[in-house]
C-alpha atoms as a PDB file:
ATOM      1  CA  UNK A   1     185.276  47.357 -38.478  1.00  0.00           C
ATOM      2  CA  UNK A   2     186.024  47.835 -34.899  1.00  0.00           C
ATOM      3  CA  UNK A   3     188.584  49.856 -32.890  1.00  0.00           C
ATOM      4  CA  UNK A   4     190.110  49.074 -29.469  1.00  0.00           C
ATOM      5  CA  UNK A   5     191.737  52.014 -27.641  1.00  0.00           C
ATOM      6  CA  UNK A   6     192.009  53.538 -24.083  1.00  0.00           C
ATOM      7  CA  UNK A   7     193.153  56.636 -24.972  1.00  0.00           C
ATOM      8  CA  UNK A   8     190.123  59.118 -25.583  1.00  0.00           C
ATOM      9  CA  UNK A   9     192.102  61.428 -27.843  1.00  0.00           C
ATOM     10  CA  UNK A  10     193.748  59.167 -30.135  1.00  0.00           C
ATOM     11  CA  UNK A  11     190.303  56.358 -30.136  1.00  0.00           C
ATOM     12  CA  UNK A  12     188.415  59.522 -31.201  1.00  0.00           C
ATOM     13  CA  UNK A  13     190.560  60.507 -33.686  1.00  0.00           C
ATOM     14  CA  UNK A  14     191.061  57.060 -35.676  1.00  0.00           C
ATOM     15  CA  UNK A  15     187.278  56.899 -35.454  1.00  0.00           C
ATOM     16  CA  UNK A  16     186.857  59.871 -37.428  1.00  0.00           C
ATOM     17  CA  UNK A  17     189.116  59.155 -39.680  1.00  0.00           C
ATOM     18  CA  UNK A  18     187.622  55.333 -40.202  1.00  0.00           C
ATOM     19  CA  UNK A  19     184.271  56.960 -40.435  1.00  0.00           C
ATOM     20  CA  UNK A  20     185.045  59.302 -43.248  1.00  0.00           C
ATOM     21  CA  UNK A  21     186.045  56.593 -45.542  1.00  0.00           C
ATOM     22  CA  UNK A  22     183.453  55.505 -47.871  1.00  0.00           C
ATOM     23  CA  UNK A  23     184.337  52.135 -47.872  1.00  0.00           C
ATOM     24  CA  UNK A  24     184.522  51.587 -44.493  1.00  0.00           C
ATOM     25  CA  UNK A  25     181.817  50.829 -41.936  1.00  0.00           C
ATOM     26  CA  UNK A  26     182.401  51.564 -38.339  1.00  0.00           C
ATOM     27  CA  UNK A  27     180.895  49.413 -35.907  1.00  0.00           C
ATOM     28  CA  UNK A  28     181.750  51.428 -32.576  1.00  0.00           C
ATOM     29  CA  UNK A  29     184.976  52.238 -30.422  1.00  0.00           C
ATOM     30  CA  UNK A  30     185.655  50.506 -27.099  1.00  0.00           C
ATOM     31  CA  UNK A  31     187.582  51.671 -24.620  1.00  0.00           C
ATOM     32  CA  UNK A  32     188.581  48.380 -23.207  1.00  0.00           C
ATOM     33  CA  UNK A  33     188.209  44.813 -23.009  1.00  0.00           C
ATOM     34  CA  UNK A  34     185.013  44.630 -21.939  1.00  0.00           C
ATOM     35  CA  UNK A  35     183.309  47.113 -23.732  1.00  0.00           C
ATOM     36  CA  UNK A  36     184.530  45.630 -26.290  1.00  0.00           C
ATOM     37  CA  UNK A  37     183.449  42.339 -25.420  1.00  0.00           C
ATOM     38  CA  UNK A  38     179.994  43.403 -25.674  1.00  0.00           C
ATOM     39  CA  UNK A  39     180.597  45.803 -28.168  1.00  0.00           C
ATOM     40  CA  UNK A  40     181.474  43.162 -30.798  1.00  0.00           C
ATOM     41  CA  UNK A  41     180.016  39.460 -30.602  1.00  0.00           C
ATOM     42  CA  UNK A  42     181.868  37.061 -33.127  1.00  0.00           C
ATOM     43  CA  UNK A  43     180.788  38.071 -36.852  1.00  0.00           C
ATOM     44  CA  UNK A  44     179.716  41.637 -35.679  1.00  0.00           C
ATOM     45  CA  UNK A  45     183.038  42.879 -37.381  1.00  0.00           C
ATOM     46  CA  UNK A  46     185.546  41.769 -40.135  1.00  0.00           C
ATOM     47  CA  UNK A  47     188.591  44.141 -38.699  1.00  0.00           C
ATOM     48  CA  UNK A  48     189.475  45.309 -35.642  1.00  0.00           C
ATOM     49  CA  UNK A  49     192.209  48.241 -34.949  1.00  0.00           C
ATOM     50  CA  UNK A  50     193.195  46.844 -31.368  1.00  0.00           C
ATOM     51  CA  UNK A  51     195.313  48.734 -28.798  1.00  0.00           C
ATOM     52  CA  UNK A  52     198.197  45.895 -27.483  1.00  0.00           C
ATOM     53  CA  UNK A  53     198.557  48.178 -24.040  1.00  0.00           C
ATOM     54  CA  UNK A  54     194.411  48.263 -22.604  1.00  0.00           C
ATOM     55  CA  UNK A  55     193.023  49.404 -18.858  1.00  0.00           C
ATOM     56  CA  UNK A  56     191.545  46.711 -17.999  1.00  0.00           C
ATOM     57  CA  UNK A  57     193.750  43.713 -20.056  1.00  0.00           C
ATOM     58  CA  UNK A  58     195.586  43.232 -22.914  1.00  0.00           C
ATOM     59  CA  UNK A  59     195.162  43.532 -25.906  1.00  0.00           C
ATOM     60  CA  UNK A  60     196.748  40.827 -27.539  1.00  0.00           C
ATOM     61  CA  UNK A  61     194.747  38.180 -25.337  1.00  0.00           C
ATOM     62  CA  UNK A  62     191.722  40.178 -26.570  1.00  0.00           C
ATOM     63  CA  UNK A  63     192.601  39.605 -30.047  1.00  0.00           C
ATOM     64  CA  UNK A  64     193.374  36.075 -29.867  1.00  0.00           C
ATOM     65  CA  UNK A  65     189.985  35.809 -27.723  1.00  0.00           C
ATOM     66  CA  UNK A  66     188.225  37.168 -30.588  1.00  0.00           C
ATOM     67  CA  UNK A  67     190.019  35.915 -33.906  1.00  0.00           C
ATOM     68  CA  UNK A  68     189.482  32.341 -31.907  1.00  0.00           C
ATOM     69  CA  UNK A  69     185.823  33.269 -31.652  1.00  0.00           C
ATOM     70  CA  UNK A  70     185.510  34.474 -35.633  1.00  0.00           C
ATOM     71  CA  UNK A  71     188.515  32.887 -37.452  1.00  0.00           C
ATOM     72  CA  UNK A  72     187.866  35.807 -40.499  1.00  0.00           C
ATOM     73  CA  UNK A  73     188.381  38.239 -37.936  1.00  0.00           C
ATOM     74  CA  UNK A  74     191.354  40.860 -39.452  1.00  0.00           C
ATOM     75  CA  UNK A  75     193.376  41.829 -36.621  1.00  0.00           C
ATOM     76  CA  UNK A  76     195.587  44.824 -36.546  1.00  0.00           C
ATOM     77  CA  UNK A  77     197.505  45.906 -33.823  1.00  0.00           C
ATOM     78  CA  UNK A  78     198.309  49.661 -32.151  1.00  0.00           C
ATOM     79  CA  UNK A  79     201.079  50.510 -30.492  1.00  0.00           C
ATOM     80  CA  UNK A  80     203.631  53.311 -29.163  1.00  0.00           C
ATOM     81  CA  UNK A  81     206.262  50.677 -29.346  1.00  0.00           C
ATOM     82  CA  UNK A  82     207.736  47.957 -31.312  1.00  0.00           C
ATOM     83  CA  UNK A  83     206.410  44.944 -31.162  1.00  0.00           C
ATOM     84  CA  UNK A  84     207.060  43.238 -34.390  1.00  0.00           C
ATOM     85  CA  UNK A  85     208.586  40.218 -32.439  1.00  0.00           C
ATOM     86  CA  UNK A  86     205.310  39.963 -30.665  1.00  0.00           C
ATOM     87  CA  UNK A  87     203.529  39.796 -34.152  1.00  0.00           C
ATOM     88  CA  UNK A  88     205.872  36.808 -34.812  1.00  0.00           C
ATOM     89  CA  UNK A  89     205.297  34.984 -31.839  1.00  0.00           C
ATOM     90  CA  UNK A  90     201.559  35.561 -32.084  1.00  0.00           C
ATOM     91  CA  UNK A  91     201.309  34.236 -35.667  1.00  0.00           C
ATOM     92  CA  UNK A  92     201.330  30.339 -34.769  1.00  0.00           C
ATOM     93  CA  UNK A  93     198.961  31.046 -32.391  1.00  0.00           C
ATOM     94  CA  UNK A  94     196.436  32.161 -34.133  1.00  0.00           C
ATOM     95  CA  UNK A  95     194.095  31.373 -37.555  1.00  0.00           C
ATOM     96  CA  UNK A  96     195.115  34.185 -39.559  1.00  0.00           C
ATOM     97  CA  UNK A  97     198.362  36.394 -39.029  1.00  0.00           C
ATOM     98  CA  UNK A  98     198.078  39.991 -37.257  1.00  0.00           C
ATOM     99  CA  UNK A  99     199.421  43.173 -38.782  1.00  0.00           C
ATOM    100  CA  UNK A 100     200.622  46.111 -37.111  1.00  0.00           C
ATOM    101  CA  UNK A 101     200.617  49.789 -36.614  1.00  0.00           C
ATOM    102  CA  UNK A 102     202.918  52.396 -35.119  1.00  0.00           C
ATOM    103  CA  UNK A 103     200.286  54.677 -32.832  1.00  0.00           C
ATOM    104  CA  UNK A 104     202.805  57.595 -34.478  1.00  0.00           C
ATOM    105  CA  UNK A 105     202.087  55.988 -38.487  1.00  0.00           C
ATOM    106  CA  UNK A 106     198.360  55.292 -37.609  1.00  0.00           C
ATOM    107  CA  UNK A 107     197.111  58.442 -37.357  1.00  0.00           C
ATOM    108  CA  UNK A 108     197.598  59.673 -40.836  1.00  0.00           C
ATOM    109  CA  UNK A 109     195.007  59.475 -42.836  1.00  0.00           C
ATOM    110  CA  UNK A 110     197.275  57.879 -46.167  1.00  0.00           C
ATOM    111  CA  UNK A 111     198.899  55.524 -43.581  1.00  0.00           C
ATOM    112  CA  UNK A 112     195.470  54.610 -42.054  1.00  0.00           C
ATOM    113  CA  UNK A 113     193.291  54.025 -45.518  1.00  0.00           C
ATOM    114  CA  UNK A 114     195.914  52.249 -46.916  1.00  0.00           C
ATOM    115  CA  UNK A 115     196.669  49.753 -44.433  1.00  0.00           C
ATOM    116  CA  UNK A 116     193.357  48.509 -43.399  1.00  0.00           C
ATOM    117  CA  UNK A 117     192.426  48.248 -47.033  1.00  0.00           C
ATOM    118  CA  UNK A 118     195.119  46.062 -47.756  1.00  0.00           C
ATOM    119  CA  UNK A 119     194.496  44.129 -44.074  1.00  0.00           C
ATOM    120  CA  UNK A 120     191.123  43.854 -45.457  1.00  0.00           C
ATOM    121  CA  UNK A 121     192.623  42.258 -48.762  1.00  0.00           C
ATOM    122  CA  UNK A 122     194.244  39.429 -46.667  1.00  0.00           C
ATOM    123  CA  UNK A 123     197.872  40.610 -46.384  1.00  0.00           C
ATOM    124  CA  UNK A 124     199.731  41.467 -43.818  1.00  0.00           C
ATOM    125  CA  UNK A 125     200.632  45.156 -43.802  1.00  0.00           C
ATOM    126  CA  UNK A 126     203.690  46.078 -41.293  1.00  0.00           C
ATOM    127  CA  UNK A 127     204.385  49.757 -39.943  1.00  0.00           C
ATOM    128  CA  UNK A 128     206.185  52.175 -42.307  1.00  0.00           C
ATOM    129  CA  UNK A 129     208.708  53.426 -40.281  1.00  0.00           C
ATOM    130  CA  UNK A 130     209.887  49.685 -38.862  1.00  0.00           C
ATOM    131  CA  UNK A 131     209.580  48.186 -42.770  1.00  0.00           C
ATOM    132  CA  UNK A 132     211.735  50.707 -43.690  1.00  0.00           C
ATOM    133  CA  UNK A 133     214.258  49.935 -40.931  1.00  0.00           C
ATOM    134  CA  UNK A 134     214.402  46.870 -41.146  1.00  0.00           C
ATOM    135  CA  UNK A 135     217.653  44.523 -42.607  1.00  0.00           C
ATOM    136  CA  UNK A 136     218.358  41.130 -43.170  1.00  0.00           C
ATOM    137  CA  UNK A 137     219.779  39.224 -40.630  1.00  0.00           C
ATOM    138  CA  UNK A 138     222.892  37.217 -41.438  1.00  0.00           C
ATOM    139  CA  UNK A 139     222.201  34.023 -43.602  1.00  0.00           C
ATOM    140  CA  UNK A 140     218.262  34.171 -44.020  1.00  0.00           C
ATOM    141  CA  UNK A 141     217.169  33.583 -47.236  1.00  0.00           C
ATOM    142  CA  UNK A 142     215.800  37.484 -46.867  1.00  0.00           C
ATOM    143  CA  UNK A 143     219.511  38.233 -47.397  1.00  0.00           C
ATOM    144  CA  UNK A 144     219.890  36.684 -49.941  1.00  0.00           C
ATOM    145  CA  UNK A 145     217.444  39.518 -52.050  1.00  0.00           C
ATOM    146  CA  UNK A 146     218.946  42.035 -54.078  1.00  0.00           C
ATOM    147  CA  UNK A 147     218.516  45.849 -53.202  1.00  0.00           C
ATOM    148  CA  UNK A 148     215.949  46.276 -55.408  1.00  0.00           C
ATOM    149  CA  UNK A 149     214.185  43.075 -54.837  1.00  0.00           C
ATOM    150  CA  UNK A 150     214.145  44.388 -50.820  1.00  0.00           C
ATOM    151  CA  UNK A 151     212.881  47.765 -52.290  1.00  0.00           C
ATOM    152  CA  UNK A 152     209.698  46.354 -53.499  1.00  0.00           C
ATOM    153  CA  UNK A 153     208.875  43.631 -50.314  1.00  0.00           C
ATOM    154  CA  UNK A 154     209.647  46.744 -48.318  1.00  0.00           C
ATOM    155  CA  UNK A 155     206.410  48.402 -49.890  1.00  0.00           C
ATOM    156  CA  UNK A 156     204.461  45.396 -50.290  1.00  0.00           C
ATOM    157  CA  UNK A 157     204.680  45.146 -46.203  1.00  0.00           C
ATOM    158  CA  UNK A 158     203.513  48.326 -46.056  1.00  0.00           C
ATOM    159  CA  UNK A 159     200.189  47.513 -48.230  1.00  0.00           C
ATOM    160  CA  UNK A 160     201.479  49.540 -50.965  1.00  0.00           C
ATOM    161  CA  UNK A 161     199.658  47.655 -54.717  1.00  0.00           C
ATOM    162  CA  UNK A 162     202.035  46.642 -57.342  1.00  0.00           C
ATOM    163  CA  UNK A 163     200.834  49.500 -59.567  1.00  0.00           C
ATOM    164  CA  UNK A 164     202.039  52.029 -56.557  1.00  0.00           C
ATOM    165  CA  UNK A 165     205.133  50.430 -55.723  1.00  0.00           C
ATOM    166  CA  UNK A 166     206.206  50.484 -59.848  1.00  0.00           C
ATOM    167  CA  UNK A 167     205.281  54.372 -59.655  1.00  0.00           C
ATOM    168  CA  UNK A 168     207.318  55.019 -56.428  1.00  0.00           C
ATOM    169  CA  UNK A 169     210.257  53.476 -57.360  1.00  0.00           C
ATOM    170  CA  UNK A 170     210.219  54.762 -61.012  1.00  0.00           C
ATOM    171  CA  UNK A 171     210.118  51.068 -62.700  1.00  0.00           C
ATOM    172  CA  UNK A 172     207.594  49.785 -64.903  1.00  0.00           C
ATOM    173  CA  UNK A 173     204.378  47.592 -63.086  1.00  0.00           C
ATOM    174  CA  UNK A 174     205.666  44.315 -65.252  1.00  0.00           C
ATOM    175  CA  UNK A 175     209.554  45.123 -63.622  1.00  0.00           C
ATOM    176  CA  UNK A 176     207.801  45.333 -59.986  1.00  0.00           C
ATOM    177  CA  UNK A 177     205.968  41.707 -60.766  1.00  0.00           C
ATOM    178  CA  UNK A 178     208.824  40.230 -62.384  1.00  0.00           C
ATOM    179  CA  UNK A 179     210.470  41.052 -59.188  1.00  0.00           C
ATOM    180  CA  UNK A 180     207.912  40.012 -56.600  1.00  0.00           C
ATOM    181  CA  UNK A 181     208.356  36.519 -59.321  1.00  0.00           C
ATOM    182  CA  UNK A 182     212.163  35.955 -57.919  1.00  0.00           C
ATOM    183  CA  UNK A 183     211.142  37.125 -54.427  1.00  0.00           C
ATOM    184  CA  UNK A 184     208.892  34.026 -54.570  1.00  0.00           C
ATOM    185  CA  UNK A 185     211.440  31.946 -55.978  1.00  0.00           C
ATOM    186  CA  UNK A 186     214.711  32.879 -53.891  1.00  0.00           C
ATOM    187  CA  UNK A 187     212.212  32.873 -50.680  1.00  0.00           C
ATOM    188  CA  UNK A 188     210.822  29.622 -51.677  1.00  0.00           C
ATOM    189  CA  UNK A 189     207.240  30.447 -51.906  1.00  0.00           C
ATOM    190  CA  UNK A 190     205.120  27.757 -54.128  1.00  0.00           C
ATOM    191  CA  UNK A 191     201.521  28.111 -55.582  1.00  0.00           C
ATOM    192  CA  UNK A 192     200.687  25.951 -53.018  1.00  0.00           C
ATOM    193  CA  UNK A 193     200.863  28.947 -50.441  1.00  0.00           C
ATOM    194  CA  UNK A 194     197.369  30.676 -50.074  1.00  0.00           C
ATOM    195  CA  UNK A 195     199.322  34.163 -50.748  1.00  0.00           C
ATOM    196  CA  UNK A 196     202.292  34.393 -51.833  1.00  0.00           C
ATOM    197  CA  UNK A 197     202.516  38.293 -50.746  1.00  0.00           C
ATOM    198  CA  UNK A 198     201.049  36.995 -47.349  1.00  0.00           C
ATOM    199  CA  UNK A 199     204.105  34.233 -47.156  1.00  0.00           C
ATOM    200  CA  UNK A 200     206.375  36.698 -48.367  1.00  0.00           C
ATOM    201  CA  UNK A 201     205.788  39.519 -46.055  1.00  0.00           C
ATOM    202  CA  UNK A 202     205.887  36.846 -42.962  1.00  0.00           C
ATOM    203  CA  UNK A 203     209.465  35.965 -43.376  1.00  0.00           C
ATOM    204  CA  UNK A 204     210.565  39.426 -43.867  1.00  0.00           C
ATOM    205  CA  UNK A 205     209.042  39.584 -40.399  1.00  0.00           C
ATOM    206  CA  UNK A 206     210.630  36.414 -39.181  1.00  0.00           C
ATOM    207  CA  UNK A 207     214.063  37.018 -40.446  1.00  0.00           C
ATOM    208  CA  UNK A 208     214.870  41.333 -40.463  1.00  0.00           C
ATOM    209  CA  UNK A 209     215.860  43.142 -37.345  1.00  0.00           C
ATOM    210  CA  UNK A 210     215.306  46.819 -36.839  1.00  0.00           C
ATOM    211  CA  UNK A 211     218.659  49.134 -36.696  1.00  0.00           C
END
């Protein structure tokens, strides 16, 4: 994995905490567009950690540079502000969706690990605080999910496993997968989507707003 960040404090701290994960190989951290340019040709890396805000560019344009480049290419933005609309917009843009990281959630180790391994998976992991925040607008079939029901897509955005999500909300793993079953159903996710946790964590994107 790779990591795109201008500020020295915060790129050195994320790389130490990458670095210390055994799973996790750390390619180098750029400070900037160009370094990382040169810092990671197409198939050098299968995740990137990419600051939206850079010095010299954006970051977004980066990203879409590079997943363009190597369509496997995991792509997880950092930022100090919301920009889960921008995740939208980028998503039909793009050959695999983004995920995304408050700079203030990404910095804790738990927070960190768990995210980019479930990034690394193939979902799409959202930031804690915003998931959390986050309510159904008016007449989306989002809305139309019990309580409960939002509960657990709530902590499958945030890259949480079924067997995690069962043990924080005190149910049983067969109640959390009977529940992710009607999410499916009242979303109207198919077999015929490639992930139906992928699919189902997109249109809570699409169709929440933060309060």
């Amino acid at each position: 994995m790779g990591i795109v960040e201008d500020e020295d404090l915060l790129r050195s701290m994320v790389a130490d905490l990458t670095a210390s994960h055994p799973g996790l190989v750390l390619v180098g951290a750029a400070s900037g567009a160009v370094e990382a340019k040169s810092m990671f040709p197409p198939g050098s890396i299968d995740l990137v950690l990419m600051d939206v805000a850079l010095g010299d560019g954006n970051g977004v344009a980066l990203g879409v540079s590079m997943q363009r480049a190597d369509p496997k290419l995991v792509v997880m933005l950092l930022s100090s502000h919301d920009v889960m609309d921008l995740v939208v917009s980028i998503g039909a843009n793009v050959p695999r969706p983004w995920s995304y990281l408050s700079k203030r959630s990404s910095v804790t180790r738990q927070v960190l690990f768990r995210s980019i391994e479930a990034a690394a998976r193939g979902e799409v992991i959202l930031d804690p605080e915003l998931a959390e925040r986050s309510t159904p607008r008016e007449g989306t079939a989002v809305s139309r999910l019990s309580s409960a029901q939002m509960q657990v897509l709530r902590l499958v955005a945030q890259g949480f496993s079924n067997a995690t999500a069962a043990e924080l909300l005190g149910l049983s793993r067969r109640s959390v997968e009977n529940h992710l079953q009607t999410i499916y159903r009242v979303l109207g996710i198919t077999s015929h989507d490639a992930s139906p946790r992928v699919a189902a964590v997109l249109q809570f994107l699409q169709q929440t707003a933060r309060k």
